[in-house]
Protein backbone atom coordinates (compact mmCIF):
# COMPACT_ATOMS: atom_id res chain seq x y z
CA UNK A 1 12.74 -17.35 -6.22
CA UNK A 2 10.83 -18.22 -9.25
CA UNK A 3 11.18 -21.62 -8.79
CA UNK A 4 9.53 -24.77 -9.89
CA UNK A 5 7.98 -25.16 -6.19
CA UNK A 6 6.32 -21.69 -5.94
CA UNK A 7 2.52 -21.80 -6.15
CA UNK A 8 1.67 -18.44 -6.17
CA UNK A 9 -1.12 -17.48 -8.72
CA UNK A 10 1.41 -15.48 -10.91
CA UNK A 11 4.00 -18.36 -10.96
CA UNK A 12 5.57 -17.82 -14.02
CA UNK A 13 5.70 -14.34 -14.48
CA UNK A 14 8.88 -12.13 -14.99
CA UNK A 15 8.70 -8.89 -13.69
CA UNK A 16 11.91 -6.38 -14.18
CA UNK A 17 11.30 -3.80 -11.56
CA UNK A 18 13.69 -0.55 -12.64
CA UNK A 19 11.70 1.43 -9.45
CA UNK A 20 12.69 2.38 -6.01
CA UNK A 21 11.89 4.28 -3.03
CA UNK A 22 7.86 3.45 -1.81
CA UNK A 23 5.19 3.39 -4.27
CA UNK A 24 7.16 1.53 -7.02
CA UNK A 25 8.82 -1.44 -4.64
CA UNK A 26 5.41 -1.54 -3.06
CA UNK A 27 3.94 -2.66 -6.27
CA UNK A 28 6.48 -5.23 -7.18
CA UNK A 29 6.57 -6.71 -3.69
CA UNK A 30 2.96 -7.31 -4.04
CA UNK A 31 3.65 -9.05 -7.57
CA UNK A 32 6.31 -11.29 -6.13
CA UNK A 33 4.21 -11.92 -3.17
CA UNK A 34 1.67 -13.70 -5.98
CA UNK A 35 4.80 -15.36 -7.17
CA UNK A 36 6.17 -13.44 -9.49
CA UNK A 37 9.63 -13.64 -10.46
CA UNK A 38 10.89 -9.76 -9.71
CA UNK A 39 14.33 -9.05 -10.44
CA UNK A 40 14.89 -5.64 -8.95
CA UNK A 41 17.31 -3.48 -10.92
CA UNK A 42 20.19 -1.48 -8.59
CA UNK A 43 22.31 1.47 -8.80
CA UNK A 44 26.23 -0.06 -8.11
CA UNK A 45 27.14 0.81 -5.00
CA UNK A 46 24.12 2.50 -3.71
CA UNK A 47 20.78 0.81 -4.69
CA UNK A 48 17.49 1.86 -4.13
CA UNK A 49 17.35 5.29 -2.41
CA UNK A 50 15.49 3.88 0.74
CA UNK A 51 18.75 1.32 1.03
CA UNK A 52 20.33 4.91 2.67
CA UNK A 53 16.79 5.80 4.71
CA UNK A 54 16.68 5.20 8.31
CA UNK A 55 17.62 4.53 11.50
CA UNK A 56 16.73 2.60 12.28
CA UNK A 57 19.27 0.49 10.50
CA UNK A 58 20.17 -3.53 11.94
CA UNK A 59 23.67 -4.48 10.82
CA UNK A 60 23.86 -1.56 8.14
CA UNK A 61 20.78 -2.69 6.52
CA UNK A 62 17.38 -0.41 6.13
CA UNK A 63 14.57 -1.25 8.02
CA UNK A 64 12.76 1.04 5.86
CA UNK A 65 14.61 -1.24 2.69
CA UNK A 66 13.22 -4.49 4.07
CA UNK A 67 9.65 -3.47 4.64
CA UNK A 68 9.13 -3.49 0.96
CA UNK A 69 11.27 -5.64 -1.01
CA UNK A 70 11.00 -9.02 -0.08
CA UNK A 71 9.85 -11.57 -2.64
CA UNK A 72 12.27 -10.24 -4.82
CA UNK A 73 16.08 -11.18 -6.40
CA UNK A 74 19.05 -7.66 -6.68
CA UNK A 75 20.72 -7.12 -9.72
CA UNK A 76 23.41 -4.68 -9.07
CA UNK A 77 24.04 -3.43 -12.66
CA UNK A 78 24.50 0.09 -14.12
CA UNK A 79 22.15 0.62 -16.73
CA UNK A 80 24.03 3.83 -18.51
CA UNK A 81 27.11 1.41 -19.28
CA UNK A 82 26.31 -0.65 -22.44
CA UNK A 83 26.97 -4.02 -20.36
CA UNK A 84 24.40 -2.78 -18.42
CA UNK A 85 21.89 -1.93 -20.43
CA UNK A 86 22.65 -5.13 -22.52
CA UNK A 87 21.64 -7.08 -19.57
CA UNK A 88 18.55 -4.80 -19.18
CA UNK A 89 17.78 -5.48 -22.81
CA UNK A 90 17.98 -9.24 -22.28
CA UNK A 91 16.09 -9.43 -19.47
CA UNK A 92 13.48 -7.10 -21.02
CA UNK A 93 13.18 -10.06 -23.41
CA UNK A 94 12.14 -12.48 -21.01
CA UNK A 95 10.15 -10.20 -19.48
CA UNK A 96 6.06 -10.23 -19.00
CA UNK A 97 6.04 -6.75 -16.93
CA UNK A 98 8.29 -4.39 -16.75
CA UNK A 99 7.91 -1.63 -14.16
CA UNK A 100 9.23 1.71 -13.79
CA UNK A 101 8.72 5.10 -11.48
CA UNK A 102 11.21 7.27 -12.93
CA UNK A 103 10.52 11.29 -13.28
CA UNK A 104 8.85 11.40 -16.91
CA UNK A 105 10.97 11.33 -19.25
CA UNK A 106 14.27 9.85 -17.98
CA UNK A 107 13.46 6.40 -18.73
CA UNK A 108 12.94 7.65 -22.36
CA UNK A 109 16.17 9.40 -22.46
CA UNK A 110 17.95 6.21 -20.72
CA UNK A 111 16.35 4.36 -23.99
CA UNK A 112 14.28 1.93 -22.58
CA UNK A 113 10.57 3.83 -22.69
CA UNK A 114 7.22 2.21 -23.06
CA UNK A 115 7.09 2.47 -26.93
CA UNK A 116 10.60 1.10 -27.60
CA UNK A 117 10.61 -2.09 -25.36
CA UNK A 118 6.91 -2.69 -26.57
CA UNK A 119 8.41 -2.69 -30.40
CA UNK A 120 10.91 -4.88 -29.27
CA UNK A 121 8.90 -7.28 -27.26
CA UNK A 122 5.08 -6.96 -27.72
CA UNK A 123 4.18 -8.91 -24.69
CA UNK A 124 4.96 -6.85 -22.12
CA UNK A 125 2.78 -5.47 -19.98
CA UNK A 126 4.70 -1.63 -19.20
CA UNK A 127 3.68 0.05 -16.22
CA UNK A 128 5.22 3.35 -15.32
CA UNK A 129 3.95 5.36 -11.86
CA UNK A 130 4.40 8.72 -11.41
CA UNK A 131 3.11 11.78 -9.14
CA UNK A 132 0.70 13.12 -11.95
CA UNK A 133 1.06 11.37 -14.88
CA UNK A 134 3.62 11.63 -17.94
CA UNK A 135 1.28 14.49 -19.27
CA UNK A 136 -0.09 17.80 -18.21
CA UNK A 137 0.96 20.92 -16.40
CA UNK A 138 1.93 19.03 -13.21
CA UNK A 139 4.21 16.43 -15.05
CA UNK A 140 7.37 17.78 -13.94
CA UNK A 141 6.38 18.38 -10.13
CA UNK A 142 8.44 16.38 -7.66
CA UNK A 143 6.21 13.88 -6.10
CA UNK A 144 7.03 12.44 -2.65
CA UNK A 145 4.17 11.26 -0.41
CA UNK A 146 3.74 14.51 1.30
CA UNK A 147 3.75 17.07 -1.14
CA UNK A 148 0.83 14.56 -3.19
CA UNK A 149 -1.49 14.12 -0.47
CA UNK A 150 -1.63 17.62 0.06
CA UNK A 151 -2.16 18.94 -3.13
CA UNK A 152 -4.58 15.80 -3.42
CA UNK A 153 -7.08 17.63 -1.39
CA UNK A 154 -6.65 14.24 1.29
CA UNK A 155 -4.90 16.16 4.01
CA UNK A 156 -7.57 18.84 4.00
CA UNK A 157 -9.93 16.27 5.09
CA UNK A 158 -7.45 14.57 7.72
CA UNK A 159 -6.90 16.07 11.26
CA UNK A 160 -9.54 18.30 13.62
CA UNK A 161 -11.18 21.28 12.48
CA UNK A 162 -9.26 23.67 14.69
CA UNK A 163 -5.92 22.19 14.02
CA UNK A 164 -3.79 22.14 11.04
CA UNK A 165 -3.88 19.59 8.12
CA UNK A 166 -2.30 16.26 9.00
CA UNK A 167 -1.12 13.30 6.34
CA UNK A 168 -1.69 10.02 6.88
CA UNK A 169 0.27 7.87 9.69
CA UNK A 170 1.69 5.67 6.57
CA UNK A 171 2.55 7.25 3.35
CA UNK A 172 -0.74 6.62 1.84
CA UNK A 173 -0.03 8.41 -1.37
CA UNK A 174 2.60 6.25 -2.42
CA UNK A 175 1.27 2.78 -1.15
CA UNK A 176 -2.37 3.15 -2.97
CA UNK A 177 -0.70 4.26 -6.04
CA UNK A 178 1.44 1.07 -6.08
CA UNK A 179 -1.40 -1.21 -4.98
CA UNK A 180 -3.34 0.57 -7.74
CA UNK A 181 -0.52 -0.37 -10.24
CA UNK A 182 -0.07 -4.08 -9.14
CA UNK A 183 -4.28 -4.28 -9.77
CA UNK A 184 -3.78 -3.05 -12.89
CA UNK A 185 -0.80 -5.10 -14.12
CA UNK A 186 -2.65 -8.26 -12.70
CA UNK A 187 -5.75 -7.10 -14.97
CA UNK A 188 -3.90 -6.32 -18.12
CA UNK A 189 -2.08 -10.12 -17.79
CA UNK A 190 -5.26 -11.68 -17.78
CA UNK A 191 -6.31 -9.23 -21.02
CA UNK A 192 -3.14 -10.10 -22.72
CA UNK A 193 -4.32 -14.02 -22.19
CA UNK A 194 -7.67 -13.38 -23.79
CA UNK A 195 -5.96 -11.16 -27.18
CA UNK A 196 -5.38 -13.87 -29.71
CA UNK A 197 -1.77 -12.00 -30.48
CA UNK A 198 -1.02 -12.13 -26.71
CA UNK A 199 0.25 -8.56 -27.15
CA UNK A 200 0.93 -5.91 -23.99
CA UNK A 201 -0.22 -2.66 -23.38
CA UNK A 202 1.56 0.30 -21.34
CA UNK A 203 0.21 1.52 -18.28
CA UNK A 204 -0.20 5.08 -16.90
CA UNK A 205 -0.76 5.20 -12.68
CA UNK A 206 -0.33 8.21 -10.83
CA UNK A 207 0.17 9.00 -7.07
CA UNK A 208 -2.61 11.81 -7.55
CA UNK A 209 -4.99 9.53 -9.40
CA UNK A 210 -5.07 7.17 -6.44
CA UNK A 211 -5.72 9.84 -3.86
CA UNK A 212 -8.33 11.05 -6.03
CA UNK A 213 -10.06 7.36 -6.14
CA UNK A 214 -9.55 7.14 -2.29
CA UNK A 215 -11.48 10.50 -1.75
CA UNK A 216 -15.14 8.65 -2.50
CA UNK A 217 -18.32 10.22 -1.13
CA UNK A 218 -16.07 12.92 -0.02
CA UNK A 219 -15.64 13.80 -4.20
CA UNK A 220 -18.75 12.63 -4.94
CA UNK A 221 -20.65 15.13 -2.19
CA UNK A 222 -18.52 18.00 -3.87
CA UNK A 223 -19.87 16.71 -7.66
CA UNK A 224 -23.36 16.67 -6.45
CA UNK A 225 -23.66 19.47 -4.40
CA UNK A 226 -20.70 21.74 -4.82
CA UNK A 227 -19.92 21.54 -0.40
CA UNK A 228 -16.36 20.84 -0.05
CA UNK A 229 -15.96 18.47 3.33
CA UNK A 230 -13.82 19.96 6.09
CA UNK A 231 -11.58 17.68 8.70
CA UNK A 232 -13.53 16.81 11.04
CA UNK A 233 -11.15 14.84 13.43
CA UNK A 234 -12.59 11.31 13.86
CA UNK A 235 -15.80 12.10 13.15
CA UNK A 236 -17.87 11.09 10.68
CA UNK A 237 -19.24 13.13 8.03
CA UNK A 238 -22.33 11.20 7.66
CA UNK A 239 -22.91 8.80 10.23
CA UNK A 240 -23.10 9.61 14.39
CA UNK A 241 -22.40 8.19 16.35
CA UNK A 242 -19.19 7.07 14.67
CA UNK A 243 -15.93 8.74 16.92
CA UNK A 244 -13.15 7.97 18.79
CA UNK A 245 -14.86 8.90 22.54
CA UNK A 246 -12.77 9.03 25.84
CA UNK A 247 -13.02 6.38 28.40
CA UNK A 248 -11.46 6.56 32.35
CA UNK A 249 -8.07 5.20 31.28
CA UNK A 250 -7.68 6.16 27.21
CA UNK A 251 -9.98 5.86 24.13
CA UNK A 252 -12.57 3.88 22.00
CA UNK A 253 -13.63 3.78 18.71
CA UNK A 254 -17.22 2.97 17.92
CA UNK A 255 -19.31 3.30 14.62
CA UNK A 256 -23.26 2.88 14.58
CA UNK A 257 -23.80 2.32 11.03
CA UNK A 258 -27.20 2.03 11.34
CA UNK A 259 -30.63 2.70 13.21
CA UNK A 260 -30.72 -1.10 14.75
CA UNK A 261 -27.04 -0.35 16.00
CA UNK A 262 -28.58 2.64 17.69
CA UNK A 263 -31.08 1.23 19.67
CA UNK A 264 -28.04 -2.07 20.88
CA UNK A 265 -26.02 0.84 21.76
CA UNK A 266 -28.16 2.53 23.49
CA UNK A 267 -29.03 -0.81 25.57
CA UNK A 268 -25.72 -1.42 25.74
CA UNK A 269 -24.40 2.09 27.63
CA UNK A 270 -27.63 2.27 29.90
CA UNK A 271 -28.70 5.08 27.33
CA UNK A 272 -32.34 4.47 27.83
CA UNK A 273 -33.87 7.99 27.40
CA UNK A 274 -31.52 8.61 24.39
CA UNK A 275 -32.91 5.71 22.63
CA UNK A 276 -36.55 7.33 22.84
CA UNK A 277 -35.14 10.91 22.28
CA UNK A 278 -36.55 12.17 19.00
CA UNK A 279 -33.81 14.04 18.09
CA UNK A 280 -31.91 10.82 17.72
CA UNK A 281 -34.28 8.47 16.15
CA UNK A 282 -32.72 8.37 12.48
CA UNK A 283 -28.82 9.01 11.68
CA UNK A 284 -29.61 12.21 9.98
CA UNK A 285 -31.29 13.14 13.44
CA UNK A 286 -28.35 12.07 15.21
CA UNK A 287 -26.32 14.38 12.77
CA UNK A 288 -28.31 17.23 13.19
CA UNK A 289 -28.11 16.75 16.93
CA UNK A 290 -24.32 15.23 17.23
CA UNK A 291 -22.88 17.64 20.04
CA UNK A 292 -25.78 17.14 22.82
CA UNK A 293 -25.47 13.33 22.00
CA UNK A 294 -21.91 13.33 21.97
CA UNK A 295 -22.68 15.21 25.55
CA UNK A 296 -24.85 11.94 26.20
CA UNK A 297 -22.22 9.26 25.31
CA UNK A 298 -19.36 11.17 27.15
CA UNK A 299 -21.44 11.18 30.65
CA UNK A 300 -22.69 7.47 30.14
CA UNK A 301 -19.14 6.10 29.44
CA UNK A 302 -16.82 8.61 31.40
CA UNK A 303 -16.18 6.14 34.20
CA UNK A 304 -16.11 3.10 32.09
CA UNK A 305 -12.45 1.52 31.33
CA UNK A 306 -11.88 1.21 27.18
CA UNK A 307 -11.82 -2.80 28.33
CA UNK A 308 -15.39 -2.20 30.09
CA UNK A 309 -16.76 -0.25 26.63
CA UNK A 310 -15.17 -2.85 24.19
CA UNK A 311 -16.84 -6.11 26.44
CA UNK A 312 -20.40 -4.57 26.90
CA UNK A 313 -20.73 -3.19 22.97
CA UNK A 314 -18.92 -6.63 21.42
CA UNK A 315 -21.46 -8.59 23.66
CA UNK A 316 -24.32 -6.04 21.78
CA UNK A 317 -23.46 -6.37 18.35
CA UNK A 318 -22.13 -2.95 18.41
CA UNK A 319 -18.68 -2.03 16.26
CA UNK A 320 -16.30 -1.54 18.37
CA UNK A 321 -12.66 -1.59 18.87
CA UNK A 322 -9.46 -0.37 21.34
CA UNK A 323 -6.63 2.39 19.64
CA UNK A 324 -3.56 -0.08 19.67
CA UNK A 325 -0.11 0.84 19.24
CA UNK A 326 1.67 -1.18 16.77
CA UNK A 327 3.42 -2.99 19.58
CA UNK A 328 -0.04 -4.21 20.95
CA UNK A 329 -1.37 -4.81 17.49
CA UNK A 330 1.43 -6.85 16.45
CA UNK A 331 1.35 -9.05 20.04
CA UNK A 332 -2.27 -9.44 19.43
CA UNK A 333 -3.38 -13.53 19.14
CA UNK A 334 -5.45 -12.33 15.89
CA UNK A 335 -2.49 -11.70 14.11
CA UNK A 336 -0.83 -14.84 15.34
CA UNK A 337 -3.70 -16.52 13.84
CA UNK A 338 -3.74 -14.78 10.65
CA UNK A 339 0.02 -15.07 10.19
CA UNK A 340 0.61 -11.49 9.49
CA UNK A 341 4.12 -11.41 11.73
CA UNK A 342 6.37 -13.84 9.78
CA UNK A 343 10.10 -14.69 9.41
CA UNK A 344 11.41 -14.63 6.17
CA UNK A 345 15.55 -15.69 5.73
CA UNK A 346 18.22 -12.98 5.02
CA UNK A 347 21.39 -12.93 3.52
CA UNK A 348 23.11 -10.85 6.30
CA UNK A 349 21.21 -11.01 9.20
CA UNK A 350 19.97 -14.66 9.27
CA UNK A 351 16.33 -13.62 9.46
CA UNK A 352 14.20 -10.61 9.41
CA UNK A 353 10.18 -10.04 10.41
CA UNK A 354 7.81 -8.85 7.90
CA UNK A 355 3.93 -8.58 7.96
CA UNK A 356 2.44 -11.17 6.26
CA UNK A 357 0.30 -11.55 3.47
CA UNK A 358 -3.34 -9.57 3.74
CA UNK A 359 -4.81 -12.63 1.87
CA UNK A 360 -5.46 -16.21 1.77
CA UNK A 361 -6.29 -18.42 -1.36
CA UNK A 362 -7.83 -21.52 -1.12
CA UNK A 363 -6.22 -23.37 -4.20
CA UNK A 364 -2.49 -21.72 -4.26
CA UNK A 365 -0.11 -21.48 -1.42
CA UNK A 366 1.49 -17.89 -1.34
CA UNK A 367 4.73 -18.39 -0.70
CA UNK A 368 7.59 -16.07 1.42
CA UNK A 369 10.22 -17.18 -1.07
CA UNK A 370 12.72 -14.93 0.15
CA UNK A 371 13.53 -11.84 2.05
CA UNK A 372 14.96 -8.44 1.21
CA UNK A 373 17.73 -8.63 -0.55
CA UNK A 374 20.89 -7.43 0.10
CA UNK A 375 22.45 -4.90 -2.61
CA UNK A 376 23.37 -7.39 -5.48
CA UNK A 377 22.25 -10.24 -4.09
CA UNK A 378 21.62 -12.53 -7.01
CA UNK A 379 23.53 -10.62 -9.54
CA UNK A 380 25.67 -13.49 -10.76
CA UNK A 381 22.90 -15.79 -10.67
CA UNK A 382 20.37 -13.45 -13.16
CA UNK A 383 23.71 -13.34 -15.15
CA UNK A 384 24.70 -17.11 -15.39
CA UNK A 385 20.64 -17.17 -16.44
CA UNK A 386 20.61 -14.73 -19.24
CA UNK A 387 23.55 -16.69 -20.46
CA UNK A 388 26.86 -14.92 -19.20
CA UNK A 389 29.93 -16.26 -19.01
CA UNK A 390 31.45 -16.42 -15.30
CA UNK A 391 34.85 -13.96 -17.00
CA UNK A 392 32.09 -11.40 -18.29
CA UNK A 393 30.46 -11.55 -15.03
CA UNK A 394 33.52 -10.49 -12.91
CA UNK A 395 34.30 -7.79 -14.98
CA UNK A 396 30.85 -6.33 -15.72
């Protein structure tokens, strides 16, 4: 962890990471998977909330915990003890990022808010995520991933028509707000290299803000043209044929993005007629026209195994693709090849599997440098670093 070795692009960088649950740990994993240095900041005795979220648990430990918190070193210290927040303080000093996702307002009572550390050490780069933002009528809402991508207007659009509102598989909310954050942080370190003072800035990211950003042409139909988008199940708003359409033994996905798509798709399913069929000659035909062609690709592909679709529209060109579970996904030789299973060592269990990175870079090697940690994990050795004595250690 933060050694000499690591090659990540943000080698060198100190990040203090006072969050926990999801969206928070999601954003300093991704920072220590660039090769940060995160030292993750733990209640005594308990830790990060998720620490206490599961089963399923292996050995006492959160598989929840270890989803999102690798790449990173535990300090086990409590920061309302003035030990503790003298280590804080000190480690704030060495610091390039610091990173909270408190409710607003308790990291300002706890003393260690964006405008105080930034007095005390210019440099920093201060990122704090919340549900709506540290201003406004909504600031004091409790914000877990459910309760945001509702009132986000995303679950509106998510599910079938006839059915009820439906979130996201993954918590969505809380994983684009702390991918949001690490983008940011990454963009204000590279502004804070161009100032000629090197100075820091503080950073404002909200759970709401990022489901807002995700919405795209669905917000920007309702700017333009005042329609609000309904759920429409699978199915495209825009583009048709693009669905999830039975098959004799389960399901397929398939998206004809475009008019050339069309016509390979039609060759593809012995769809002849449809092909000539001026109701379907453009996309916004097909649209206007979706349930008798939806009629059409049902009957052509009824009889047809998923494995029979997916081999006659990949040898057409034509996107395509089985619904995996994430057991078949994860068995799946693409993955193999892209390492995204890996092993990473742990403390108490030997070794643990993780997905891998997303992305490759050609001149630095991203590293696994370590695993989750286990609660308090490298306390002693943060400690001996900042400059404690091993007697002021044991009795912290």
């Amino acid at each position: 962890m933060g050694t000499p070795d690591n090659t990540g692009p943000l080698a060198g960088i100190r990040v203090v990471d006072l969050t926990r649950v999801m969206t928070g740990p999601y954003c300093t994993m991704m920072l220590g998977d660039l090769g940060a240095d995160v030292i993750k900041i733990e209640r005594p005795g308990a830790g990060d909330d998720t620490r206490a979220w599961g089963p399923p648990f292996i050995e006492g430990e959160s598989s929840y915990f270890m989803s999102i918190n690798r790449n990173k070193r535990s300090v086990e210290i409590d920061l309302k003890s003035d030990f503790g927040q003298d280590v804080l303080w000190k480690l704030i000093d060495q610091a390039d990022v610091v990173v909270e996702n408190f409710a607003p307002g308790v990291i300002d009572r706890l003393g260690f808010g964006h405008e105080v550390v930034l007095e005390r050490n210019p440099r920093v780069i201060y990122a704090s995520i919340s549900g709506f933002g540290q201003t406004g009528p909504s600031r004091n809402r409790t914000a877990y991933d459910l309760i945001v991508n509702g009132m986000s207007g995303m679950a509106s659009v998510t599910g079938f028509r006839d059915g009820p509102p439906v979130k996201f598989g993954p918590p969505i909310a809380d994983i684009a707000a702390g991918m949001f954050t690490a983008n940011a942080i990454s963009a204000a370190l590279y502004e804070r290299e161009r100032d000629p003072a090197h100075r820091g800035q503080y950073l404002d990211t909200t759970m709401l803000g990022g489901q807002l950003a995700m919405l795209t042409y669905m917000a920007e139909a309702y700017f333009n043209t005042g329609d609000v988008l309904l759920r429409n199940g699978n199915r495209h708003a825009i583009i048709t044929p693009y669905d999830t359409f039975p098959t004799s033994d389960g399901y397929v996905n398939i998206a004809v993005g475009n008019d050339a798509i069309w016509l390979r798709f039609c060759a593809a399913m012995g769809m002849e007629t449809a092909a000539t069929d001026p109701r379907y000659t453009t996309n916004a035909d097909r649209l206007a026209h979706w349930e008798p062609l939806y009629a059409e690709i049902r009957e052509a592909m009824g009889s047809m195994t998923t494995a029979d679709v997916v081999t006659k529209l990949d040898a057409a060109a034509v996107p395509c693709g089985p619904i995996n579970t994430i057991g078949e996904i994860m068995e799946d030789p693409q993955v193999a090849d892209q390492e995204l299973r890996v092993t990473v060592p742990h403390a108490k269990l030997g070794e643990v599997e993780v997905v891998g990175f997303p992305y490759k870079f050609t001149k630095t090697q991203l590293q696994m440098r370590g695993g989750p940690p286990v609660l308090g994990e490298h306390t002693a050795e943060v400690l001996q670093e900042l400059g404690y004595r091993a007697e002021e250690i044991d009795r912290r």
